[in-house]
C-alpha atoms as a PDB file:
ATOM      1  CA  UNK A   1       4.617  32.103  52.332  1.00  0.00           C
ATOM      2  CA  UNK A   2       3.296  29.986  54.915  1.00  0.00           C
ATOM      3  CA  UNK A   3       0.384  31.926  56.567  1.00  0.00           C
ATOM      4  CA  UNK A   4      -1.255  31.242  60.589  1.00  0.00           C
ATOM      5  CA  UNK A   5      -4.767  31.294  61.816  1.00  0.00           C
ATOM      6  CA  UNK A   6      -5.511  31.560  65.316  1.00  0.00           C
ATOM      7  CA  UNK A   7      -8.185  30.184  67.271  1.00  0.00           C
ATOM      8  CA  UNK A   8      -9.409  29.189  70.753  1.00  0.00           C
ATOM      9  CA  UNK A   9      -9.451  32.387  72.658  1.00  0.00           C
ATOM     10  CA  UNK A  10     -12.329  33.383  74.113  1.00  0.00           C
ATOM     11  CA  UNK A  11     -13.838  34.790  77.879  1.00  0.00           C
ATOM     12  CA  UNK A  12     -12.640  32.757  80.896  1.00  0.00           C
ATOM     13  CA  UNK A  13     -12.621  33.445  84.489  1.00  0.00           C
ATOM     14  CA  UNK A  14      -9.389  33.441  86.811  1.00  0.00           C
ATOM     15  CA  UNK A  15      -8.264  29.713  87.462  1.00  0.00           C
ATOM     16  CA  UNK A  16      -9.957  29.028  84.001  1.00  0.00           C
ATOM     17  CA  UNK A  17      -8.041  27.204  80.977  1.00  0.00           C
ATOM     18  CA  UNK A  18      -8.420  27.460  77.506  1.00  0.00           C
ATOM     19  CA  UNK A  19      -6.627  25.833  74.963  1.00  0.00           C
ATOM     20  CA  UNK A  20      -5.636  27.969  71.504  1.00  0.00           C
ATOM     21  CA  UNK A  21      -4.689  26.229  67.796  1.00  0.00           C
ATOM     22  CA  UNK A  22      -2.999  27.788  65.204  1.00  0.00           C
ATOM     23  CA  UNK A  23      -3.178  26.145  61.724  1.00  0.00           C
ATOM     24  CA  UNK A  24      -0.867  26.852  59.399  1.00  0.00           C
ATOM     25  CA  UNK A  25      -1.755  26.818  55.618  1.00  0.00           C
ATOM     26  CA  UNK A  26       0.772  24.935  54.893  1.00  0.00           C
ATOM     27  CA  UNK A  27       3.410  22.222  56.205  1.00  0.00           C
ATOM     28  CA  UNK A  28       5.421  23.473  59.296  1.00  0.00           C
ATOM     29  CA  UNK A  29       7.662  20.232  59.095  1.00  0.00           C
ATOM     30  CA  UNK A  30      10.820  22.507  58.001  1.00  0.00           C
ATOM     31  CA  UNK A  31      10.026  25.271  60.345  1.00  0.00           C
ATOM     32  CA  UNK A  32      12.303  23.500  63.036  1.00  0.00           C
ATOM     33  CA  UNK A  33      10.897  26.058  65.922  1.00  0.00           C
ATOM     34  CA  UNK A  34       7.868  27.227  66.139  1.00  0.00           C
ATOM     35  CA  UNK A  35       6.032  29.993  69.090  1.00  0.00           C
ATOM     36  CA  UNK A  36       3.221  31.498  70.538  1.00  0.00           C
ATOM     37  CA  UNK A  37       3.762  35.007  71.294  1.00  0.00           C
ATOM     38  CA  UNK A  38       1.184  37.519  72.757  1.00  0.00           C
ATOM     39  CA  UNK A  39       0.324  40.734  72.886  1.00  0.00           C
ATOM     40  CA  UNK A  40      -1.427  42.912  76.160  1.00  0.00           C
ATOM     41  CA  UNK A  41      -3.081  46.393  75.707  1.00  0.00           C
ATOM     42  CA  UNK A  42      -0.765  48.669  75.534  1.00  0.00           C
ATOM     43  CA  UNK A  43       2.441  47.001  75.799  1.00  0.00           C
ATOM     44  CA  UNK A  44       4.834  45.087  73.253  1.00  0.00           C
ATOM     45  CA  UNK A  45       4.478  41.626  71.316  1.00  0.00           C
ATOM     46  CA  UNK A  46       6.184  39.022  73.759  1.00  0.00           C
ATOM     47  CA  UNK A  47       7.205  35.656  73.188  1.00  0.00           C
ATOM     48  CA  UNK A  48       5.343  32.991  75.792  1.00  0.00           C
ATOM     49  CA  UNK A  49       6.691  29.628  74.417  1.00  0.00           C
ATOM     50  CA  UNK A  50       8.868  27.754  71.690  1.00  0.00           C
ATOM     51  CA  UNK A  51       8.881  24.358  70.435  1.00  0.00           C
ATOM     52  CA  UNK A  52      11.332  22.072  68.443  1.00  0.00           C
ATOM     53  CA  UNK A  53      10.766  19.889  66.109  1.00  0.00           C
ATOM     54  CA  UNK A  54      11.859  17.217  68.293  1.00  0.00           C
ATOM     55  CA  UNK A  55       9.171  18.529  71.156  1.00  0.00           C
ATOM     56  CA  UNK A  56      11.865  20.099  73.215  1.00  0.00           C
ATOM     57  CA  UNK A  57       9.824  23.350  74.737  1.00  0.00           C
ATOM     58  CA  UNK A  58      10.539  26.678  76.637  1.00  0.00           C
ATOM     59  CA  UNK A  59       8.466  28.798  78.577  1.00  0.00           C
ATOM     60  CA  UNK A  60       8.581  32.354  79.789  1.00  0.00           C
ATOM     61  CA  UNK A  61       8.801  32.886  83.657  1.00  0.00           C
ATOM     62  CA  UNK A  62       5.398  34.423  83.727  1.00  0.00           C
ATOM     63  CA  UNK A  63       3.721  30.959  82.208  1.00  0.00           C
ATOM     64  CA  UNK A  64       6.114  28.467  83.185  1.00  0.00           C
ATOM     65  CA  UNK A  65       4.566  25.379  84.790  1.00  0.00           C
ATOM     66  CA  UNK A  66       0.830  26.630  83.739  1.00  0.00           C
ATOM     67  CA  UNK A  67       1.214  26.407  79.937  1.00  0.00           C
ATOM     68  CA  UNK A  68       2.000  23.720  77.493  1.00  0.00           C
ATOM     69  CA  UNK A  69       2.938  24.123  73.730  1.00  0.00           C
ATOM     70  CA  UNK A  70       2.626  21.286  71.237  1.00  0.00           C
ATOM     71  CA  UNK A  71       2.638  20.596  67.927  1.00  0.00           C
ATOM     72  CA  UNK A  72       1.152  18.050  65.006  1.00  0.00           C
ATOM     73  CA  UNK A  73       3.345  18.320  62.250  1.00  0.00           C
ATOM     74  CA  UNK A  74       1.034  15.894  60.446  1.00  0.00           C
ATOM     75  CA  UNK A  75      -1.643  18.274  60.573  1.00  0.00           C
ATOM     76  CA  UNK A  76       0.120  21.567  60.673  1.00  0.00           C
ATOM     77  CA  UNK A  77      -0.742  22.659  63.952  1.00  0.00           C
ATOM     78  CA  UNK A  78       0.246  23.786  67.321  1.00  0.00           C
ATOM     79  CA  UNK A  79      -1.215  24.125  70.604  1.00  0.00           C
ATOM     80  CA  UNK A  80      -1.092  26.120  73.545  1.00  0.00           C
ATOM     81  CA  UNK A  81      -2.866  24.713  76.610  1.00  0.00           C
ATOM     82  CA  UNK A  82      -3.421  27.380  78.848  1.00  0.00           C
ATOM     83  CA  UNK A  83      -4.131  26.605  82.681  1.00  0.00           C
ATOM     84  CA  UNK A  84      -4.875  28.404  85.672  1.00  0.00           C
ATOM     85  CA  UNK A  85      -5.341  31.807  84.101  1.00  0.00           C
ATOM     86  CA  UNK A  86      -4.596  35.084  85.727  1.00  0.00           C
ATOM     87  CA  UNK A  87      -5.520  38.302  84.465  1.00  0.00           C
ATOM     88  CA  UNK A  88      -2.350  38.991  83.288  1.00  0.00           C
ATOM     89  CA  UNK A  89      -2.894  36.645  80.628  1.00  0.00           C
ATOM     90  CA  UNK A  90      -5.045  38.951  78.881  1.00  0.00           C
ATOM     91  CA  UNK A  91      -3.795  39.380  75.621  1.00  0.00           C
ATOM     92  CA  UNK A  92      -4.212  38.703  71.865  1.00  0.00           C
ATOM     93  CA  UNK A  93      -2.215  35.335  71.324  1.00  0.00           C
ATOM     94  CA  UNK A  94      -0.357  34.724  67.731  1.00  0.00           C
ATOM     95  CA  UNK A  95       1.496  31.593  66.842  1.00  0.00           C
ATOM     96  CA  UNK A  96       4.639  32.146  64.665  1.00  0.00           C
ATOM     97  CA  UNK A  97       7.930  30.411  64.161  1.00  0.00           C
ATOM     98  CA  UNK A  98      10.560  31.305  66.410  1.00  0.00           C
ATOM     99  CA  UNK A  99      12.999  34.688  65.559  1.00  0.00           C
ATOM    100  CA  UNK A 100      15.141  33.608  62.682  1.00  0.00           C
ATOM    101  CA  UNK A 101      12.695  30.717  61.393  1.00  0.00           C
ATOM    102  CA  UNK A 102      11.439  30.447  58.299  1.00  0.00           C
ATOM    103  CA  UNK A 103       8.197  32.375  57.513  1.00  0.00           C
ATOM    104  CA  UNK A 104       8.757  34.511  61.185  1.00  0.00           C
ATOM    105  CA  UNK A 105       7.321  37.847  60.327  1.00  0.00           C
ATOM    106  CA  UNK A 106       4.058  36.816  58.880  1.00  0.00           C
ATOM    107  CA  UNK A 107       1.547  37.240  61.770  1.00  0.00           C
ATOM    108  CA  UNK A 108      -1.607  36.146  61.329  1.00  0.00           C
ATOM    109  CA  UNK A 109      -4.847  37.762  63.263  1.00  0.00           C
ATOM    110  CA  UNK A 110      -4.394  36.461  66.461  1.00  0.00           C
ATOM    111  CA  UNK A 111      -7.113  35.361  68.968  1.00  0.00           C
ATOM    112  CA  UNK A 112      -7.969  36.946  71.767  1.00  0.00           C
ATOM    113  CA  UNK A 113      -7.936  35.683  75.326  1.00  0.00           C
ATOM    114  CA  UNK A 114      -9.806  37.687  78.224  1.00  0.00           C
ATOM    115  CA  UNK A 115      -9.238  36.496  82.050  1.00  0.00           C
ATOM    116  CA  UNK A 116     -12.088  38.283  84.157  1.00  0.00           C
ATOM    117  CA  UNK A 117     -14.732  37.514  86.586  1.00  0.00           C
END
């Protein structure tokens, strides 16, 4: 089973970026969406963004217009590039395909992303 590792996160201050990669241990080629989902203190895992195999994405309200997902199927990857932060952002991030996907389910460690001054 195909498994994720998360990296990128880190301390930024409001209006920061930061941009996260998730490398998956094997080829995500047949894994036709794949997502970044996150996860606040206290509250529920949440999906944040989706992308297609063809590069088609979606975005949740909250992120929309400040985020970017992306992929490399040639080197397993994907990318979330993360602009003008808020504190709401705060959150572990985890990549994983998209509900229904192949391999969905097997979540990785996350990384962590703090927005504070």
């Amino acid at each position: 089973q195909v498994q994720f590792v998360e990296s990128g996160g880190g301390l930024v201050q409001p209006g920061g970026s930061l941009r996260l990669f998730c490398a998956a241990s094997r080829s995500i080629f047949s894994i036709y969406t794949m997502a970044w989902y996150r996860q606040a203190p206290g509250k529920q895992r949440e999906l944040v963004a989706t992308i297609t195999r063809a590069g088609s994405a979606t975005y949740t309200k909250p992120v929309k217009d400040r985020f970017t997902i992306s992929r490399d199927d040639a080197e397993n990857t994907v990318y979330l590039q993360m602009n003008s932060l808020t504190s709401e952002a705060t959150a572990v991030y985890y990549c994983n395909p998209a509900v229904g996907q192949p391999g969905f389910g097997s979540w990785g460690q996350g990384t962590q992303v703090t927005v504070s001054s």
